[in-house]
PDB file of N, CA and C in Angstrom:
ATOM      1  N   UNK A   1     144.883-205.737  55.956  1.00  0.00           N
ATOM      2  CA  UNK A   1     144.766-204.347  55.570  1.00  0.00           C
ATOM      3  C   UNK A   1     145.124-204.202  54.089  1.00  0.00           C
ATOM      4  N   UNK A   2     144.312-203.274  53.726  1.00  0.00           N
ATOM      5  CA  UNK A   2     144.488-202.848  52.107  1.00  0.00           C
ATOM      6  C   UNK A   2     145.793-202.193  51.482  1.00  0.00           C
ATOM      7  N   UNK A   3     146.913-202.394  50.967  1.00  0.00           N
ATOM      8  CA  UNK A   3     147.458-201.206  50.117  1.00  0.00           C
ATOM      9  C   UNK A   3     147.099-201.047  48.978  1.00  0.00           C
ATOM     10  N   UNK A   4     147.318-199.176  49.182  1.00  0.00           N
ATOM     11  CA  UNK A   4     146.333-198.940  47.909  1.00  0.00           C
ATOM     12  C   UNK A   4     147.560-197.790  47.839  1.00  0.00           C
ATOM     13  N   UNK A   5     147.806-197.668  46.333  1.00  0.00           N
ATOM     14  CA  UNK A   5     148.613-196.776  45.666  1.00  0.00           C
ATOM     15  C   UNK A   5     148.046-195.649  45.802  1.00  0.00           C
ATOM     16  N   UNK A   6     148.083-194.114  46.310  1.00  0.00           N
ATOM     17  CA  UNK A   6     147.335-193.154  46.160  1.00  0.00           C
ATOM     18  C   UNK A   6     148.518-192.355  45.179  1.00  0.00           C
ATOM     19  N   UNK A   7     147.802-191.560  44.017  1.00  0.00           N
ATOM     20  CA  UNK A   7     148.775-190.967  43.582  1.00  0.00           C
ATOM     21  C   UNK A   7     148.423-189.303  43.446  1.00  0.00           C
ATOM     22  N   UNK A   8     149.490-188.969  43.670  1.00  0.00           N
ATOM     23  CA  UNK A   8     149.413-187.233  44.095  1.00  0.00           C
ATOM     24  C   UNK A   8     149.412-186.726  42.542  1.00  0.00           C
ATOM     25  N   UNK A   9     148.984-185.466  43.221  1.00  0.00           N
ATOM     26  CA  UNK A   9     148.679-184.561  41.797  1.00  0.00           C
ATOM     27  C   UNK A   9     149.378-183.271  42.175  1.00  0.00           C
ATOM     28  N   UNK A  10     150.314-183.056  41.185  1.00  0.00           N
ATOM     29  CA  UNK A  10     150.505-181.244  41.761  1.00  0.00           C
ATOM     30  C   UNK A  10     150.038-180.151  41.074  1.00  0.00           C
ATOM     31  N   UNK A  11     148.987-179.441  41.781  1.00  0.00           N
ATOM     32  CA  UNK A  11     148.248-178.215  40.704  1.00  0.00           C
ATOM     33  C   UNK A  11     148.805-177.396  40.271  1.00  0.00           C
ATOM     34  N   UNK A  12     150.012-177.023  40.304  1.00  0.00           N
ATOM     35  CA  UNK A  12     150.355-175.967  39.802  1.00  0.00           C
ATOM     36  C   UNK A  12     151.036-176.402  38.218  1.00  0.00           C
ATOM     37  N   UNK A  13     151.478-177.859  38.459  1.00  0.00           N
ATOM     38  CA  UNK A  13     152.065-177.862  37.253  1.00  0.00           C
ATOM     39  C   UNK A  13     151.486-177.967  36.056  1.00  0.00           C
ATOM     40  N   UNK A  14     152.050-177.436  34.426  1.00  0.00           N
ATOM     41  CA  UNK A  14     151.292-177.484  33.529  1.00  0.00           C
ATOM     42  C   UNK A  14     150.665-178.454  32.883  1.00  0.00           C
ATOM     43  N   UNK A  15     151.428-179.629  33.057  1.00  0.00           N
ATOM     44  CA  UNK A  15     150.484-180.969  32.744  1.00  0.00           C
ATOM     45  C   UNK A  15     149.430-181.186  33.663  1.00  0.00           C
ATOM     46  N   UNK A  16     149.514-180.901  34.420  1.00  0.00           N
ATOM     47  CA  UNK A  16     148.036-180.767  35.330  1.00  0.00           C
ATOM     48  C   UNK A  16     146.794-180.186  34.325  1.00  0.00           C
ATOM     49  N   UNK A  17     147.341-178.654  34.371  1.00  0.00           N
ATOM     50  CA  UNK A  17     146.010-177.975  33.786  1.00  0.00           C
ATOM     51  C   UNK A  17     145.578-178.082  32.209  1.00  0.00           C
ATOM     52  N   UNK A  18     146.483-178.815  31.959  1.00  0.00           N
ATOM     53  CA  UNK A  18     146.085-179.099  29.929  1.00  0.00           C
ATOM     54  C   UNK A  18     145.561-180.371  30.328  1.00  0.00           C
ATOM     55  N   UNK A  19     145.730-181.137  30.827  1.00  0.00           N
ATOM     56  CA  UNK A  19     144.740-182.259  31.182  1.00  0.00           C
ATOM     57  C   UNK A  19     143.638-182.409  31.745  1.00  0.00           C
ATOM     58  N   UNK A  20     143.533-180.784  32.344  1.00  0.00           N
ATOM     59  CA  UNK A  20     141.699-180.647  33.186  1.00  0.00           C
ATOM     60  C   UNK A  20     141.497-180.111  31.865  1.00  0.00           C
ATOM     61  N   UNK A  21     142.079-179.101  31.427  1.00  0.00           N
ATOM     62  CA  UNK A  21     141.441-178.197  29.884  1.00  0.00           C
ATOM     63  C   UNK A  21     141.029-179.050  29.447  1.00  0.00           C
ATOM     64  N   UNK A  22     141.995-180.041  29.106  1.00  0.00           N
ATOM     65  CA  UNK A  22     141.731-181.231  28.052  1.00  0.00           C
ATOM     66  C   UNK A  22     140.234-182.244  28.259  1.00  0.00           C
ATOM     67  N   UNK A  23     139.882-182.403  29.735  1.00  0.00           N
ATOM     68  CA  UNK A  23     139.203-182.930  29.973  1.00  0.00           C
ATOM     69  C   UNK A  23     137.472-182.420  29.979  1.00  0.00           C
ATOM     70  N   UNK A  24     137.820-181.060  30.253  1.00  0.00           N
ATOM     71  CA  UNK A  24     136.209-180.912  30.912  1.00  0.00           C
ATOM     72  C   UNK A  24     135.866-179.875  28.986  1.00  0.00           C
ATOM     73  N   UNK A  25     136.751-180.073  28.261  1.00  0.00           N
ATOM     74  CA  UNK A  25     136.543-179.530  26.684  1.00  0.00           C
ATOM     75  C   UNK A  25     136.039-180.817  25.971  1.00  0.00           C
ATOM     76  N   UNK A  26     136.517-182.095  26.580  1.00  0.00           N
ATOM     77  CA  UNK A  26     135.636-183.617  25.602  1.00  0.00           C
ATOM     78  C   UNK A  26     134.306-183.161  26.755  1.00  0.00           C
ATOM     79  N   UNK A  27     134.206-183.298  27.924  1.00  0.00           N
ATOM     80  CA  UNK A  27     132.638-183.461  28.475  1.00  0.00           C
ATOM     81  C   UNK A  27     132.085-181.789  28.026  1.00  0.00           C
ATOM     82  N   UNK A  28     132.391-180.846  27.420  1.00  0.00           N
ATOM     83  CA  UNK A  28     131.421-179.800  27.019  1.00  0.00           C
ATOM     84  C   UNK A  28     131.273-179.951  25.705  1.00  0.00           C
ATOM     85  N   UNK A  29     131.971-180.989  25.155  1.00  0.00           N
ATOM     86  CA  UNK A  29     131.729-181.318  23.149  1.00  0.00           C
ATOM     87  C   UNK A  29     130.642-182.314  23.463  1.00  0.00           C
ATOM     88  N   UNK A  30     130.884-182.955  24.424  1.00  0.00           N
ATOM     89  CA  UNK A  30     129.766-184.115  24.442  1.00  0.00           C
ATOM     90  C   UNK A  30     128.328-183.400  24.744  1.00  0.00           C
ATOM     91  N   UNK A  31     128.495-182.702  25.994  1.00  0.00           N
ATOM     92  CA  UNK A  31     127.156-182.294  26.141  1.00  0.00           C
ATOM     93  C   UNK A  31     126.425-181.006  25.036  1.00  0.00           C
ATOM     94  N   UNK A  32     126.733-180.774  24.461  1.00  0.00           N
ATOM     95  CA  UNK A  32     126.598-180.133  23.167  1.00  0.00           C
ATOM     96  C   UNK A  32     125.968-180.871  22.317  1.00  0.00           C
ATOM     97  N   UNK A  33     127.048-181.676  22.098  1.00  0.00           N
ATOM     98  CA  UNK A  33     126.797-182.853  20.992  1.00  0.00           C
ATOM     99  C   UNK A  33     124.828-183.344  20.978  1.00  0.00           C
ATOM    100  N   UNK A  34     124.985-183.341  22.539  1.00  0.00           N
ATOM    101  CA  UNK A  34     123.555-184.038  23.370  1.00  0.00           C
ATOM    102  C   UNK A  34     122.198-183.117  22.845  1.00  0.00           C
ATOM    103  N   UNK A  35     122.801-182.235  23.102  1.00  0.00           N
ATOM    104  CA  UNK A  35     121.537-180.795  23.383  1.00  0.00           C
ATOM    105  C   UNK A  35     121.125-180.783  21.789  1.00  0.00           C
ATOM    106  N   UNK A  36     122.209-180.588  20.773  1.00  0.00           N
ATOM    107  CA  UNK A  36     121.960-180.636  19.327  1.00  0.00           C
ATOM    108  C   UNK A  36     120.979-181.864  19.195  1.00  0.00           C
ATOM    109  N   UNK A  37     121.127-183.241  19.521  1.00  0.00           N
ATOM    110  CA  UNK A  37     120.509-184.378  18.803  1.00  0.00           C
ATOM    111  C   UNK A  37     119.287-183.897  19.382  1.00  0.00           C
ATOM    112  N   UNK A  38     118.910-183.174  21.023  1.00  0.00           N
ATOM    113  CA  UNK A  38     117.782-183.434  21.485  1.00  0.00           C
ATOM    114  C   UNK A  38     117.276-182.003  20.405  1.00  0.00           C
ATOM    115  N   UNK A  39     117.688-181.267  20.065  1.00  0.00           N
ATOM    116  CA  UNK A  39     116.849-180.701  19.631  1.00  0.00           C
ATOM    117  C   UNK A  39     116.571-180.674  17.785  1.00  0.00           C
ATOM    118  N   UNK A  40     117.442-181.643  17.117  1.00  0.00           N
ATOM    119  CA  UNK A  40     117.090-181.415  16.110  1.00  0.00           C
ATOM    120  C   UNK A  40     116.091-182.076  15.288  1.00  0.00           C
ATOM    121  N   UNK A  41     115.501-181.661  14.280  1.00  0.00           N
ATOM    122  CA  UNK A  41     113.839-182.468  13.914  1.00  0.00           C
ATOM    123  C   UNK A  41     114.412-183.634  13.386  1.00  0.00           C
ATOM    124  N   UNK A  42     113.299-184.932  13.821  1.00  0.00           N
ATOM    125  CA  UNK A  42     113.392-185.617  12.935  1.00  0.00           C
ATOM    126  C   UNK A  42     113.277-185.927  11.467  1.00  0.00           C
ATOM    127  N   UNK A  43     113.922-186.706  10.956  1.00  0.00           N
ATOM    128  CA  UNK A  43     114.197-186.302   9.357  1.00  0.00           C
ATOM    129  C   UNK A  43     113.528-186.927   8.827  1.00  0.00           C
ATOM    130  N   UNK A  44     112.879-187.391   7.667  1.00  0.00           N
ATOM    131  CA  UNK A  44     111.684-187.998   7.197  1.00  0.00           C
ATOM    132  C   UNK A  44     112.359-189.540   6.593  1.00  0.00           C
ATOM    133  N   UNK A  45     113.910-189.175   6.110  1.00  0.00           N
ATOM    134  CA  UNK A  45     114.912-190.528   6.151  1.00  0.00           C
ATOM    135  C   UNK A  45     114.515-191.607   7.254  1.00  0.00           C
ATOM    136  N   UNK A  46     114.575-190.861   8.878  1.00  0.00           N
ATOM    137  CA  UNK A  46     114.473-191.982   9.762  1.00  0.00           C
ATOM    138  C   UNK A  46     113.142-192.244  10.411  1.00  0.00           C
ATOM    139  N   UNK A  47     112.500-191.153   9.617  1.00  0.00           N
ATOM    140  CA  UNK A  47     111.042-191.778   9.765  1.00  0.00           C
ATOM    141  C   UNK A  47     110.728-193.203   8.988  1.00  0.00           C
ATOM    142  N   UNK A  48     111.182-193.134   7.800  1.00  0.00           N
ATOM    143  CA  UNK A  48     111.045-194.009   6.678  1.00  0.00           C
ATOM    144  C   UNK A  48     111.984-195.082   7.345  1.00  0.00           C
ATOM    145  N   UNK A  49     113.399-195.057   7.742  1.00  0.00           N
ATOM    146  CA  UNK A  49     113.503-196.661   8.068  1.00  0.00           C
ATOM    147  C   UNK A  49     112.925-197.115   9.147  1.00  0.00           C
ATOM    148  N   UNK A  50     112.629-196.326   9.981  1.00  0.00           N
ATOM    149  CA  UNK A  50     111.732-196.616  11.403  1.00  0.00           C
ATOM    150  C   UNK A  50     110.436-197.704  10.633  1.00  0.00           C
ATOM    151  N   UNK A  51     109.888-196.942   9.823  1.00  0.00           N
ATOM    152  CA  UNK A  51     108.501-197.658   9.677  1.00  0.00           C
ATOM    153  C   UNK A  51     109.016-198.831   8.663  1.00  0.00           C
ATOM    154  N   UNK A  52     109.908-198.943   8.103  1.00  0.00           N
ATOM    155  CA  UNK A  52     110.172-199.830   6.837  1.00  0.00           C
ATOM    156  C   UNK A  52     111.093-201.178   7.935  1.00  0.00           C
ATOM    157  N   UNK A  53     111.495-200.876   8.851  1.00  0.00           N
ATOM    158  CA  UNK A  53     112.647-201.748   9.379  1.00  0.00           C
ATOM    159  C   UNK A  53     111.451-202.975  10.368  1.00  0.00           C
ATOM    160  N   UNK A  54     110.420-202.710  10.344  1.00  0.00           N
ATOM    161  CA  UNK A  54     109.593-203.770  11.512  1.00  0.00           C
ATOM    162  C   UNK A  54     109.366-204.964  10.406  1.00  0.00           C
ATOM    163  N   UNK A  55     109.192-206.281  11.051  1.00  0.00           N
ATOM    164  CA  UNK A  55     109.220-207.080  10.097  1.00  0.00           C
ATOM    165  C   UNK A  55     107.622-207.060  10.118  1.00  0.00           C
ATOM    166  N   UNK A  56     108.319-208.087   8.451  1.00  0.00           N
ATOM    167  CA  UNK A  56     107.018-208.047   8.034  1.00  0.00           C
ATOM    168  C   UNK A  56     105.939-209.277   7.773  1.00  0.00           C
ATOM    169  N   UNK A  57     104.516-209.234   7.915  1.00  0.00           N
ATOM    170  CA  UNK A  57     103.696-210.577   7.968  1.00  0.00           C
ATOM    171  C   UNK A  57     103.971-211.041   6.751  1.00  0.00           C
ATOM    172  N   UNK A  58     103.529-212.432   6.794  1.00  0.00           N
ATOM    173  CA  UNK A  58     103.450-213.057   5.472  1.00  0.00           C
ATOM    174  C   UNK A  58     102.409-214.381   5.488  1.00  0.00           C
TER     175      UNK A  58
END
C-alpha cells in the first residue's frame, strides 16, 4: 500500500487567499499576454528575419 502525504489547506486563512490572488493574477497576465501576441500585426522587422534567416544556396 501507498503512503502518500496529503496536505490540508485551511480556507479561511490569509495565506491561503494571497496565494489563490497570487495565483490566478500570473494565469490572467499570461493569458493576456497571449491574446496581445495573437492579435498584434506582424512587424516588417520579423518579416525581414523570417525571409533573411533560411539558408542560403551556393
Amino acid at each position: 500500500m501507498t503512503h502518500r502525504n496529503i496536505v490540508t489547506m485551511d480556507g479561511g486563512s490569509s495565506e491561503y487567499w494571497r496565494q489563490r490572488k497570487q495565483g490566478f493574477r500570473l494565469i490572467r497576465e499570461a493569458e493576456w499576454a497571449l491574446s496581445r501576441l495573437e492579435r498584434a500585426p506582424m512587424s516588417t522587422a520579423a518579416m525581414t528575419t523570417t525571409a533573411t534567416s533560411s539558408p542560403s544556396k551556393t
